[in-house]
Structure formats: C-alpha cells, structure tokens
C-alpha atoms as a PDB file:
ATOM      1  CA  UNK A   1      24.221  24.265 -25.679  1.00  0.00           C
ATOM      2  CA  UNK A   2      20.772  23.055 -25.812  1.00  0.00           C
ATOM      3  CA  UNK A   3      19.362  20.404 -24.442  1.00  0.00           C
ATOM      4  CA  UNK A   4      16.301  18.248 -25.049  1.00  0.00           C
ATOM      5  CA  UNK A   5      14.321  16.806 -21.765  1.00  0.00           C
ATOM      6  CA  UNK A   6      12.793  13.345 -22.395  1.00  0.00           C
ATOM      7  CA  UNK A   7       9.443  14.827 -23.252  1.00  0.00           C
ATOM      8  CA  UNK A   8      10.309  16.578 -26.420  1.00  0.00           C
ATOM      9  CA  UNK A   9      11.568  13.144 -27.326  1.00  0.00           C
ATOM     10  CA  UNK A  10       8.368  11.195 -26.770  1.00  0.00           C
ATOM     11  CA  UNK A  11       6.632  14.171 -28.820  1.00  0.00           C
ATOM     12  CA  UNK A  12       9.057  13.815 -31.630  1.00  0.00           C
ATOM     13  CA  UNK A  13       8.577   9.612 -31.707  1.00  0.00           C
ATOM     14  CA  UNK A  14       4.812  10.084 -31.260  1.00  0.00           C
ATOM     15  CA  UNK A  15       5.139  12.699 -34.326  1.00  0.00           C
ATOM     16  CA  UNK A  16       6.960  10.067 -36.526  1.00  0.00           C
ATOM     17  CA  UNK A  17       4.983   7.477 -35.684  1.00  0.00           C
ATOM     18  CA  UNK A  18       1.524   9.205 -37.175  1.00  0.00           C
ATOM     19  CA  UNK A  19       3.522   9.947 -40.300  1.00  0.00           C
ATOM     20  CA  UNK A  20       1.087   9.233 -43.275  1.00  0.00           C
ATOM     21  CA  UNK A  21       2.448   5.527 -44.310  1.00  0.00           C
ATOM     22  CA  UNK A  22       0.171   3.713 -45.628  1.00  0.00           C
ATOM     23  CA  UNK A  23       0.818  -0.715 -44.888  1.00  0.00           C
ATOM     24  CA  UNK A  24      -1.017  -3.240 -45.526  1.00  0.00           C
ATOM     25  CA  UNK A  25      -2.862  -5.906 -43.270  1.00  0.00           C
ATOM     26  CA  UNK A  26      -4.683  -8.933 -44.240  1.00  0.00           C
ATOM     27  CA  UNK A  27      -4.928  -7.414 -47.695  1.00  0.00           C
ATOM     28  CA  UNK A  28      -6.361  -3.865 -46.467  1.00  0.00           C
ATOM     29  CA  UNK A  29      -5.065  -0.509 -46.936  1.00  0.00           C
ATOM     30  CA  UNK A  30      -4.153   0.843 -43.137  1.00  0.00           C
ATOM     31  CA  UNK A  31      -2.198   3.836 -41.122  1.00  0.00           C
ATOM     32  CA  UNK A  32      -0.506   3.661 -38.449  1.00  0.00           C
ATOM     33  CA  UNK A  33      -2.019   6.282 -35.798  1.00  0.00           C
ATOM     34  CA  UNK A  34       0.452   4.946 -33.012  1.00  0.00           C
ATOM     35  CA  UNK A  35       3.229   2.701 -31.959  1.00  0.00           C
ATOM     36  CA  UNK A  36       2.650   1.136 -28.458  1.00  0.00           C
ATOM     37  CA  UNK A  37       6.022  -1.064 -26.723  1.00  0.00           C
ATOM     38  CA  UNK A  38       5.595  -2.950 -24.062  1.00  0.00           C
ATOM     39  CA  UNK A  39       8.333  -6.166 -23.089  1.00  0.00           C
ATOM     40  CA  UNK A  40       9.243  -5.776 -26.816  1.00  0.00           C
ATOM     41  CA  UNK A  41       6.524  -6.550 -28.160  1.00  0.00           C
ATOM     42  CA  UNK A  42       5.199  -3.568 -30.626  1.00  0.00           C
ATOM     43  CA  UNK A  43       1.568  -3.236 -31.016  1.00  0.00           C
ATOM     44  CA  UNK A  44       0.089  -0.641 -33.696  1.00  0.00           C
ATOM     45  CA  UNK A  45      -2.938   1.413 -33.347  1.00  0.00           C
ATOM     46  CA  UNK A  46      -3.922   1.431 -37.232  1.00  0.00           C
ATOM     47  CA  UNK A  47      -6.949   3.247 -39.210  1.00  0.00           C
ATOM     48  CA  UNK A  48      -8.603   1.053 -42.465  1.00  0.00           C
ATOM     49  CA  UNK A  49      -9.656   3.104 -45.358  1.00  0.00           C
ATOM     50  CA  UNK A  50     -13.596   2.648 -43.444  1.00  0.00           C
ATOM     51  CA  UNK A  51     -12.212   4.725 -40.451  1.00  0.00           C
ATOM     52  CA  UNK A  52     -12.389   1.655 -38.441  1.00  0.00           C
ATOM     53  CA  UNK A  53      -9.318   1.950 -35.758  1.00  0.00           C
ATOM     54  CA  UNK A  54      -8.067  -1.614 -34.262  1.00  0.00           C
ATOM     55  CA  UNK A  55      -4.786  -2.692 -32.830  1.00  0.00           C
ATOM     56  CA  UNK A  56      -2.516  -4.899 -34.513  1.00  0.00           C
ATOM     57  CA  UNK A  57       0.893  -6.438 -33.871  1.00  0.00           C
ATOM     58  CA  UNK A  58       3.208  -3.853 -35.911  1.00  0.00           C
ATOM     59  CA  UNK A  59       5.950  -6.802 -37.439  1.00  0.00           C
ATOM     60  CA  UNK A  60       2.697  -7.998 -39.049  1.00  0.00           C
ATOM     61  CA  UNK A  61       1.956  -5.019 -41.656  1.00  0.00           C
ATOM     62  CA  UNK A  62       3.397  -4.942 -44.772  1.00  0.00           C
END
C-alpha cells in the first residue's frame, strides 16, 4: 500500500493551483501563480498580461 505524507499533498495543490487558467479582474487578462488561505479567506497571487504580479481576493476573478 502506498501512502502519501502531507507534503506530496501541498506539492500536488501548489501544482494545480499554477495551472495555466487564465480569469479575469477588473477587466484584465490574469493567472493565478498561487492560492494563499488563511481564516477562509482565499487570497490569489495573480500575473497581468504586463508581468505585473499583485494579490487579489480569489472569489473576485472571473
């Protein structure tokens, strides 16, 4: 039986997470580098089509 410790499933959440999905926010093209939780409130790291990298709540891209 194999078993998976609680890293490999932070790598494989980190891995979805940086998938290439593009949303959009405030009428820009963005992608999500990262997913950050804290209290249940999700906050995404996201990447305009400039390069620009800024932090945004995540229920707010489209």
């Amino acid at each position: 039986m194999i078993q998976q410790n609680s890293s490999t499933n932070i790598t494989n959440q980190i891995l979805r997470t940086s998938d290439d999905e593009t949303f959009t926010y405030n009428g820009n093209s963005v992608k999500i580098i990262t997913v950050f939780t804290d209290g249940g409130t999700s906050i995404a790291l996201v990447e305009d089509e400039n390069g620009e990298l800024f932090e945004v709540p995540k229920d707010s891209l489209r």
